[in-house]
Protein backbone atom coordinates (compact mmCIF):
# COMPACT_ATOMS: atom_id res chain seq x y z
CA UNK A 1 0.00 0.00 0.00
CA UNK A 2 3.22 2.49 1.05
CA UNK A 3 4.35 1.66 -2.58
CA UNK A 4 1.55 2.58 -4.66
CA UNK A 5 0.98 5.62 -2.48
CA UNK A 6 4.33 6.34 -3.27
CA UNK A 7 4.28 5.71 -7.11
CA UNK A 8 1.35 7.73 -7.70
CA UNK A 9 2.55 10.66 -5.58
CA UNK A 10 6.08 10.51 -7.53
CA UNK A 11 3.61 10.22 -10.75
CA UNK A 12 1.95 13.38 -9.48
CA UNK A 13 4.78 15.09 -8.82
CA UNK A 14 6.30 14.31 -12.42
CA UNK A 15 3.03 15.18 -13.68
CA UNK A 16 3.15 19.01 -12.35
CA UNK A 17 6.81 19.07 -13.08
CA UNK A 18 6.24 18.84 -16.92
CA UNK A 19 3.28 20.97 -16.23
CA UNK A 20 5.67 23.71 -15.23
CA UNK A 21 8.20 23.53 -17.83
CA UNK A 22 5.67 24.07 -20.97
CA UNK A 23 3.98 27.20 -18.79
CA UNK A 24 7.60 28.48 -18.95
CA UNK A 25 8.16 27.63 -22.79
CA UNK A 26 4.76 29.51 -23.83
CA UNK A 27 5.70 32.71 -21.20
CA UNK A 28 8.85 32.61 -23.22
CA UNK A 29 7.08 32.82 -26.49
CA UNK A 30 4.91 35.52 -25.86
CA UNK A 31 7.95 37.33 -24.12
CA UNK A 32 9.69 36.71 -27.39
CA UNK A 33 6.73 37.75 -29.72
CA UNK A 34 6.20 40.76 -27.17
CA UNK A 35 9.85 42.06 -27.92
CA UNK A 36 9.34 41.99 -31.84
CA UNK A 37 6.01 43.98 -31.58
CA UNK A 38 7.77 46.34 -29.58
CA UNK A 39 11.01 46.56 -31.84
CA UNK A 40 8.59 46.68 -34.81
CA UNK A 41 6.73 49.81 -33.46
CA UNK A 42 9.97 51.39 -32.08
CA UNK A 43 11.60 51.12 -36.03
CA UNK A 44 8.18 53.01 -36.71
CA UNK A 45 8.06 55.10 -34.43
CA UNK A 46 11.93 56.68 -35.61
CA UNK A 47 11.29 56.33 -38.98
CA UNK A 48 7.97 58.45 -38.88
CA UNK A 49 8.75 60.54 -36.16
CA UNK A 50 10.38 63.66 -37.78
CA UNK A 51 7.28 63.41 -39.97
CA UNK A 52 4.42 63.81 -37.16
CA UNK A 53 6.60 66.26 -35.81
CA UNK A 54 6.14 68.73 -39.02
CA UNK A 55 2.87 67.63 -39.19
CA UNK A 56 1.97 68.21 -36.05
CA UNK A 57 3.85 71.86 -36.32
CA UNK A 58 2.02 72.93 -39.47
CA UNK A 59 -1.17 71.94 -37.48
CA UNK A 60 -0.35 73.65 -34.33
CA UNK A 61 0.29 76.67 -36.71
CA UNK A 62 -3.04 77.12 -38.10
CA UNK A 63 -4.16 76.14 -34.39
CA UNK A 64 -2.36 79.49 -33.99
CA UNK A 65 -3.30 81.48 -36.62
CA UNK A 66 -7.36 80.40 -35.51
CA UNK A 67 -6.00 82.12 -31.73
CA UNK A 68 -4.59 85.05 -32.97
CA UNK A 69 -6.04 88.22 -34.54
CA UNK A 70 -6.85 87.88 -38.32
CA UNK A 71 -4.84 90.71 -39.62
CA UNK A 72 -1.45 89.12 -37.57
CA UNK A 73 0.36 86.89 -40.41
CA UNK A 74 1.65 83.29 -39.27
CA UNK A 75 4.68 81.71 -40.96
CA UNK A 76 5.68 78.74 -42.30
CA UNK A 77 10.09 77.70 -42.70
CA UNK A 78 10.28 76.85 -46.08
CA UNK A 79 12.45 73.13 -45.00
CA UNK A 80 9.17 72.26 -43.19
CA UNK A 81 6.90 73.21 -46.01
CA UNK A 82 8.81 70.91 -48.31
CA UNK A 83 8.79 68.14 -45.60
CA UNK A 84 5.11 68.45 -45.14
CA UNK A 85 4.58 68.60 -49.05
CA UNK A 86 6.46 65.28 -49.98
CA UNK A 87 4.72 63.43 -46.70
CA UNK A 88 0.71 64.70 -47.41
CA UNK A 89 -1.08 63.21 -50.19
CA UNK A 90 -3.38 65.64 -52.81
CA UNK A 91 -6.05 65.05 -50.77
CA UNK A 92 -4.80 65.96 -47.33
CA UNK A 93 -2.53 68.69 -49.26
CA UNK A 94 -5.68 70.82 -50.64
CA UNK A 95 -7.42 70.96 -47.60
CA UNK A 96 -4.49 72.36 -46.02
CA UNK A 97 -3.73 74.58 -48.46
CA UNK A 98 -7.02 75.50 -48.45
CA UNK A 99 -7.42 75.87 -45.09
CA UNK A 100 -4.36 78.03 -44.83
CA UNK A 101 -5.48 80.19 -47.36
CA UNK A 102 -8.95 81.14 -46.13
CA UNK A 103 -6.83 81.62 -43.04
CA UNK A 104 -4.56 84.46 -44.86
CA UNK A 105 -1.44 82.59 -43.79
CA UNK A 106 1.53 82.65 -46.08
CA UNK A 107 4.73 81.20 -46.30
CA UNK A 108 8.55 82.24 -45.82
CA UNK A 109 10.19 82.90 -49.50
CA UNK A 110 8.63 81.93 -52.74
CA UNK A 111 7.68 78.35 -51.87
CA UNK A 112 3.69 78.05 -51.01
CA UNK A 113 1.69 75.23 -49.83
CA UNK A 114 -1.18 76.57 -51.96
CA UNK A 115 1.01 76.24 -54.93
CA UNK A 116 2.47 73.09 -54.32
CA UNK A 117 -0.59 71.43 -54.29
CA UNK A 118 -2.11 73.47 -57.40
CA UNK A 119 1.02 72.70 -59.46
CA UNK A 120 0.49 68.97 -59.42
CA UNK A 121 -0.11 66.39 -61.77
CA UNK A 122 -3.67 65.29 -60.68
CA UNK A 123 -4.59 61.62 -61.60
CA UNK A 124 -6.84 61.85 -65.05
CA UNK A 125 -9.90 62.17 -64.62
CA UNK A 126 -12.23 59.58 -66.17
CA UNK A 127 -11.55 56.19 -66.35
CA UNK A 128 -11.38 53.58 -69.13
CA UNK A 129 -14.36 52.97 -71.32
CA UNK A 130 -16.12 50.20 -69.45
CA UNK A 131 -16.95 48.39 -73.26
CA UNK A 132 -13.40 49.02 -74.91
CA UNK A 133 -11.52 49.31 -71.52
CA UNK A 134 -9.47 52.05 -73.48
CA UNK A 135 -8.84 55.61 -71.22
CA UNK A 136 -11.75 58.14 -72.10
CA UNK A 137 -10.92 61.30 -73.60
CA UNK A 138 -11.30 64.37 -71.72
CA UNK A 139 -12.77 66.26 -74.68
CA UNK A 140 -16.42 66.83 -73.66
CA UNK A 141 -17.36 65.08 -77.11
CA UNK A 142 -15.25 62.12 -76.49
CA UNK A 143 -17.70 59.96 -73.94
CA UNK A 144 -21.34 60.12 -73.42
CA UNK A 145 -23.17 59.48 -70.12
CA UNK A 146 -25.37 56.79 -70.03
CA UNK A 147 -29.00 58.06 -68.22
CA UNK A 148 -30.23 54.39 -67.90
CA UNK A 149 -27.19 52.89 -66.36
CA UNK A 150 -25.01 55.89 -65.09
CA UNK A 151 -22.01 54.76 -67.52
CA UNK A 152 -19.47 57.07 -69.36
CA UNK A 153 -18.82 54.99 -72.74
CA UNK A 154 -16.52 56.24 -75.04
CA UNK A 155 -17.59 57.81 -78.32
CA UNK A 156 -16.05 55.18 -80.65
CA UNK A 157 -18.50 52.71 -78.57
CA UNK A 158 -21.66 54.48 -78.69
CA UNK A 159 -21.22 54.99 -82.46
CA UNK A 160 -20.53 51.04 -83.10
CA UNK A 161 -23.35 50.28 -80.95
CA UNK A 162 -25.76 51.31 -83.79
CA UNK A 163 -23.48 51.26 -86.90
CA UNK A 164 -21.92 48.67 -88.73
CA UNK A 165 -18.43 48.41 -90.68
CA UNK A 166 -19.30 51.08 -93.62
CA UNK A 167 -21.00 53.48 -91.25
CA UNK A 168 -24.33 52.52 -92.16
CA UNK A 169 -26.90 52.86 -89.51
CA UNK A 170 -28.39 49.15 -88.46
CA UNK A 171 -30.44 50.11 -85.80
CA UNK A 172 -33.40 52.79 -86.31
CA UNK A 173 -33.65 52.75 -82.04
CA UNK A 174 -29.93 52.83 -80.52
CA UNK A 175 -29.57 51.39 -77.13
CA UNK A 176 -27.43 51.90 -74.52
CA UNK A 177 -23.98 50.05 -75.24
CA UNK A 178 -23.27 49.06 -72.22
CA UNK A 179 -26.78 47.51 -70.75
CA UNK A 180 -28.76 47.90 -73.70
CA UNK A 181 -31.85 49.92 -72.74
CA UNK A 182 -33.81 51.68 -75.43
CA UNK A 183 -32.71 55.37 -75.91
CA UNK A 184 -35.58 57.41 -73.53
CA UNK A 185 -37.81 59.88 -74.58
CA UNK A 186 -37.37 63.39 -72.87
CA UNK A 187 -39.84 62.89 -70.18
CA UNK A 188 -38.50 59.88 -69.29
CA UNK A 189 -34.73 61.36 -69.60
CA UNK A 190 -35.53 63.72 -67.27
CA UNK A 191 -37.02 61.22 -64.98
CA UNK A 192 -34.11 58.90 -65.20
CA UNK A 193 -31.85 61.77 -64.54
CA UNK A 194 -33.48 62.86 -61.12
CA UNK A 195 -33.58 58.93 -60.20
CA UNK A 196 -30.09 58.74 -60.62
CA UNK A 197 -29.12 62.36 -59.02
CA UNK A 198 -31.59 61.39 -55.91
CA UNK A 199 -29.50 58.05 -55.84
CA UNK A 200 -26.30 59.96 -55.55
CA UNK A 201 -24.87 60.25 -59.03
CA UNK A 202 -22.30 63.35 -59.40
CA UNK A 203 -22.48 63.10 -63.08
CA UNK A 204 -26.61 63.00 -63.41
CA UNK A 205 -26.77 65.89 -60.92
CA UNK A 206 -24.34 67.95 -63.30
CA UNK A 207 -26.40 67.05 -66.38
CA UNK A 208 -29.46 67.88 -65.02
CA UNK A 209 -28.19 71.00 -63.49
CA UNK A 210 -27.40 71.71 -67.37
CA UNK A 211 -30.84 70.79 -68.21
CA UNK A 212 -32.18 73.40 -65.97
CA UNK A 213 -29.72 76.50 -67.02
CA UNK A 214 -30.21 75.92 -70.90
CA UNK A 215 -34.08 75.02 -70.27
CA UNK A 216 -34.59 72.03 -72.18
CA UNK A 217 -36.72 68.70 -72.37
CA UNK A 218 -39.16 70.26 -70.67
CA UNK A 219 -37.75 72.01 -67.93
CA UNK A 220 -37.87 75.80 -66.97
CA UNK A 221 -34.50 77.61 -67.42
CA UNK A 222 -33.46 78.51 -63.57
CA UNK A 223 -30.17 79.02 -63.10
CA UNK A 224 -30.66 79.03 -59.32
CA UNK A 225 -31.74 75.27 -59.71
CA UNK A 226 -29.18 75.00 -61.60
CA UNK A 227 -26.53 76.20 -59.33
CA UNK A 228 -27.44 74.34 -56.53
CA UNK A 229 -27.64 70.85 -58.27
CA UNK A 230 -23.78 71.61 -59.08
CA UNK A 231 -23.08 72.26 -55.51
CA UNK A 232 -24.52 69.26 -54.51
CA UNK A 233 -22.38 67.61 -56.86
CA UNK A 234 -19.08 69.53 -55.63
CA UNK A 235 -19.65 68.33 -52.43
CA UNK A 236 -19.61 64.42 -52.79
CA UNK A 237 -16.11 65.28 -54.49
CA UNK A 238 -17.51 66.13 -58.59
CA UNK A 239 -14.55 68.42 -60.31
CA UNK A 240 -16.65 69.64 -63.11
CA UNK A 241 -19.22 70.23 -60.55
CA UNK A 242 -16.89 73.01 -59.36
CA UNK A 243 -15.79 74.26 -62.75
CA UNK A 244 -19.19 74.77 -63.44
CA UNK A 245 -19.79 76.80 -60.41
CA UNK A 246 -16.46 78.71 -61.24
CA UNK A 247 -17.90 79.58 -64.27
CA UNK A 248 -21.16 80.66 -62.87
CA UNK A 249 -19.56 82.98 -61.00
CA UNK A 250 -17.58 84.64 -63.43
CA UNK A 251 -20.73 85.22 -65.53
CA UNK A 252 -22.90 86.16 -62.88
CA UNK A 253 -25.48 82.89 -63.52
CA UNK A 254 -27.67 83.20 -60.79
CA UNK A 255 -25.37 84.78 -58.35
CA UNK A 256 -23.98 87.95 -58.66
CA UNK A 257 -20.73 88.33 -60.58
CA UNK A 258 -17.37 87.47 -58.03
CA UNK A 259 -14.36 86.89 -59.80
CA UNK A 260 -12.46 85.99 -56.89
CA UNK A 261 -15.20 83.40 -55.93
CA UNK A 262 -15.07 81.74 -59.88
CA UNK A 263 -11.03 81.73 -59.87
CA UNK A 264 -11.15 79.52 -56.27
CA UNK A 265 -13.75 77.54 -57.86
CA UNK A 266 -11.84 76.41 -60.88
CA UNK A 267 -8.93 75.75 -59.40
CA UNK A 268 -10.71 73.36 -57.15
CA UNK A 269 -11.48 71.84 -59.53
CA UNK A 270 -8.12 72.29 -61.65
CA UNK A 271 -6.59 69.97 -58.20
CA UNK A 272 -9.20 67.40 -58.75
CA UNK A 273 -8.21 67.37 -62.51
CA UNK A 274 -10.45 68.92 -64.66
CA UNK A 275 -8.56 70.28 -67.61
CA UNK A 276 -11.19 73.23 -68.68
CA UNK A 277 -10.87 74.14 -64.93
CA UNK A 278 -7.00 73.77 -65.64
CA UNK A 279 -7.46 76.32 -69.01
CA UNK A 280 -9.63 78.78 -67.65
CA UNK A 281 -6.82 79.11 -64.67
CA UNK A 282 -4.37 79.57 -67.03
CA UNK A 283 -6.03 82.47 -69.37
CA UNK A 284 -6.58 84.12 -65.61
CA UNK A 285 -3.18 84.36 -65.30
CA UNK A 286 -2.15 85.21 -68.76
CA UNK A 287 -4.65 88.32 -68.76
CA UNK A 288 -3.07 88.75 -65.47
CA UNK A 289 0.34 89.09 -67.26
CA UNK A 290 1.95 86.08 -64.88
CA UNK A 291 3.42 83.99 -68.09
CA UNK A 292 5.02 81.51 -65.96
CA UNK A 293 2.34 80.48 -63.76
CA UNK A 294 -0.21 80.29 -67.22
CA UNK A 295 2.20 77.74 -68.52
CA UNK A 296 2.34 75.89 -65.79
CA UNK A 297 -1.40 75.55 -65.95
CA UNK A 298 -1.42 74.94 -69.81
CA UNK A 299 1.34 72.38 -69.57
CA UNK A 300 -0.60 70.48 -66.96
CA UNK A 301 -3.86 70.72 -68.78
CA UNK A 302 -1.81 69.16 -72.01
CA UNK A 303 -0.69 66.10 -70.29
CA UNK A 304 -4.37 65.39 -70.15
CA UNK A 305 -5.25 66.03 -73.57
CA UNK A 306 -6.63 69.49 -73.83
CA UNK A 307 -5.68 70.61 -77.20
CA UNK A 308 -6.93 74.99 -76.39
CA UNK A 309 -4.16 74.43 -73.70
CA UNK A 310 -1.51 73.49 -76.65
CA UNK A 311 -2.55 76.11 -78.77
CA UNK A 312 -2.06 78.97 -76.23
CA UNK A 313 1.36 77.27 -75.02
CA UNK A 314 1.93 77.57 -79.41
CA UNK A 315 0.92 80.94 -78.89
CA UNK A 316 2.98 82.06 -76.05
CA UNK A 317 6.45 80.59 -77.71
CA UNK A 318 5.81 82.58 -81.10
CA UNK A 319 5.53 85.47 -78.77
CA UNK A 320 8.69 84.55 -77.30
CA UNK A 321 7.11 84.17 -73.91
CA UNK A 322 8.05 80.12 -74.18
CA UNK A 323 10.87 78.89 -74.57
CA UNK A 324 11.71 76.29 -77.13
CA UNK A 325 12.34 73.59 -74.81
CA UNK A 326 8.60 74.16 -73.03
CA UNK A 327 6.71 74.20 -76.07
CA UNK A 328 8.49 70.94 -77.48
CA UNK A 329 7.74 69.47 -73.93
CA UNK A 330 4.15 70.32 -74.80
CA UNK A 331 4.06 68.94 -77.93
CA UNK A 332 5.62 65.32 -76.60
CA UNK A 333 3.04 65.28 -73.56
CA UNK A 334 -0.03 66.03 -76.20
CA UNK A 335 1.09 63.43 -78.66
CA UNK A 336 1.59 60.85 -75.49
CA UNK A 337 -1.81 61.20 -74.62
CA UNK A 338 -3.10 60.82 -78.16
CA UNK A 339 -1.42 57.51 -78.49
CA UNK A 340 -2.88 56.51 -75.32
CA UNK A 341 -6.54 56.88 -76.35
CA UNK A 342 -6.81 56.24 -80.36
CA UNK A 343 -8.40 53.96 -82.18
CA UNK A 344 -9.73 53.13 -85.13
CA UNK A 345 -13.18 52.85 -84.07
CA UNK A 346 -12.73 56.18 -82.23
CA UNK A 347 -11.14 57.47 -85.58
CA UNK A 348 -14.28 56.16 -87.48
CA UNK A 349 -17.20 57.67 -85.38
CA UNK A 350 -15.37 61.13 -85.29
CA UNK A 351 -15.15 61.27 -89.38
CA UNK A 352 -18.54 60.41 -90.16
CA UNK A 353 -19.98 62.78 -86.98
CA UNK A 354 -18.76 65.87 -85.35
CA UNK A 355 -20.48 65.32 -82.43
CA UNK A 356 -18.33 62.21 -82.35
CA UNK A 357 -14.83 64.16 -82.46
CA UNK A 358 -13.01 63.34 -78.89
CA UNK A 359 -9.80 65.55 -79.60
């Protein structure tokens, strides 16, 4: 009896003793997996640290500038600026640039956080055809929106969709390209449109907001209507939206004329990438007799395919306020972004139709 009581205590006691030893192991491993986390976050936190503190400095700035009187001026070095310009992306840049600027802060020397972020390259615009997955041209001819399904197909698509190889016209009742309902009468394009602006569409809110300032299929011309649909638009994040507005307000189209108003329109939309926005900047500041900064504008606007941009830039060079290197710079970007959205069917539809020409 001693010796079984005595074997199955020394089995108990070998029992807890293994027990032990793999409670240590796994306290080890989390130890060890502990350390890594915390070397991990401590590479972060010196690799990223320089950057939340200029971040944190250009925000405690404007922190300032909201404290202090408005007429007091609050500057920025120009080593931080650059910092904070090559860390924020275009988003995050524009609203502080735009924040600093309704703030009337500037910046030490000639560099500007408002400039930085207007001088960009914005990403283009549109986005392939969803039929020929080709990139859509910017022209305003070169796409059509699509009332029944909300889609932007490309010209060279819509004309195929009811021609056939020797431009003959097959079908007497074109549908949509892309899901194939019947072309609407005006009632029911008008109807369609407000469905799809209710539901949150950018590009049907702009469209009918056109409907409403020329006054067609049916609808009263109101330019206040009109207006307002395109701010609606500019605020879910629509660039022409704002170019429209711009342009409202340099005409005086249901507001009253404000040419300061229509300049910080268009170039919010310029940042988003609208090229028209990009144009209009850039005649602004050749009437304004600030060469440089129009080219800038122009130059951008080429890259995306806007062909008044190239012919002002042609302009300014036989007026000797290009140089030769610019305008041939110009000419490259323009014929880059031609080879990136020709085609043959493209080619086609614009030489049978002018309302089919994309640039």
């Amino acid at each position: 009896m001693w010796s079984n009581t005595s074997n199955q205590t020394c089995i108990n006691s070998s029992i807890g003793i293994n027990t032990t030893d793999n409670a240590s192991n796994n306290i080890g491993l989390v130890v060890y997996f502990l350390m890594i986390v915390v070397a991990v976050l401590a590479y972060i936190a010196v690799t990223y640290y320089q950057k939340f503190k200029d971040l944190s400095l250009l925000y405690s700035t404007v922190l300032a500038k909201l404290a202090k009187p408005y007429k007091e001026e609050v500057l920025f070095n120009n080593d931080t600026l650059s910092k904070i310009v090559s860390y924020l992306p275009s988003n995050d840049l524009l609203s502080l640039a735009l924040t600093c600027r309704r703030l009337g802060m500037r910046e030490e020397g000639e560099s500007s956080l408002h400039d930085e972020a207007l001088f960009r390259q914005p990403p283009p615009l549109l986005e392939d055809c969803p039929i020929c997955r080709l990139r859509i041209p910017t022209h305003y001819k070169g796409s059509k929106y699509q009332k029944c399904c909300g889609k932007k197909i490309c010209s060279g698509c819509v004309y195929a969709s009811f021609h056939d190889n020797q431009g003959n016209v097959v079908v007497d009742n074109p549908k949509c390209p892309f899901c194939r309902a019947p072309r609407p009468l005006d009632h029911v394009r008008v109807r369609r449109m407000k469905k799809r602006a209710e539901a949150g569409d950018t590009a049907a809110m702009l469209n009918l907001g056109a409907y409403h300032r020329h006054g067609v299929y049916g609808l009263a011309q109101d330019y206040t209507k009109a207006l307002e649909l395109y701010h609606r638009a500019a605020e879910l994040g629509y660039a022409r939206a704002y170019t429209n507005i711009g342009c409202a307000y340099g005409i005086g189209e249901g507001v009253e004329v404000d040419k300061k108003k229509s300049k910080y329109y268009y170039e919010l939309a310029a940042m988003k990438g609208c090229t028209s926005a990009r144009y209009n900047l850039g005649n602004i500041e050749k009437n304004a007799g600030n060469m440089d900064r129009a080219l800038k504008h122009y130059l951008i606007a080429v890259r995306d395919g806007h062909d008044g941009s190239l012919k002002n830039i042609q302009q300014l060079y036989s007026d000797r306020h290009v140089p030769k290197d610019d305008y041939t710079i110009a000419l490259r970007s323009y014929q880059e972004y031609l080879d990136e959205i020709k085609s043959d069917q493209r080619d086609k539809a614009a030489a049978d139709r002018e309302e089919y020409r994309y640039y």
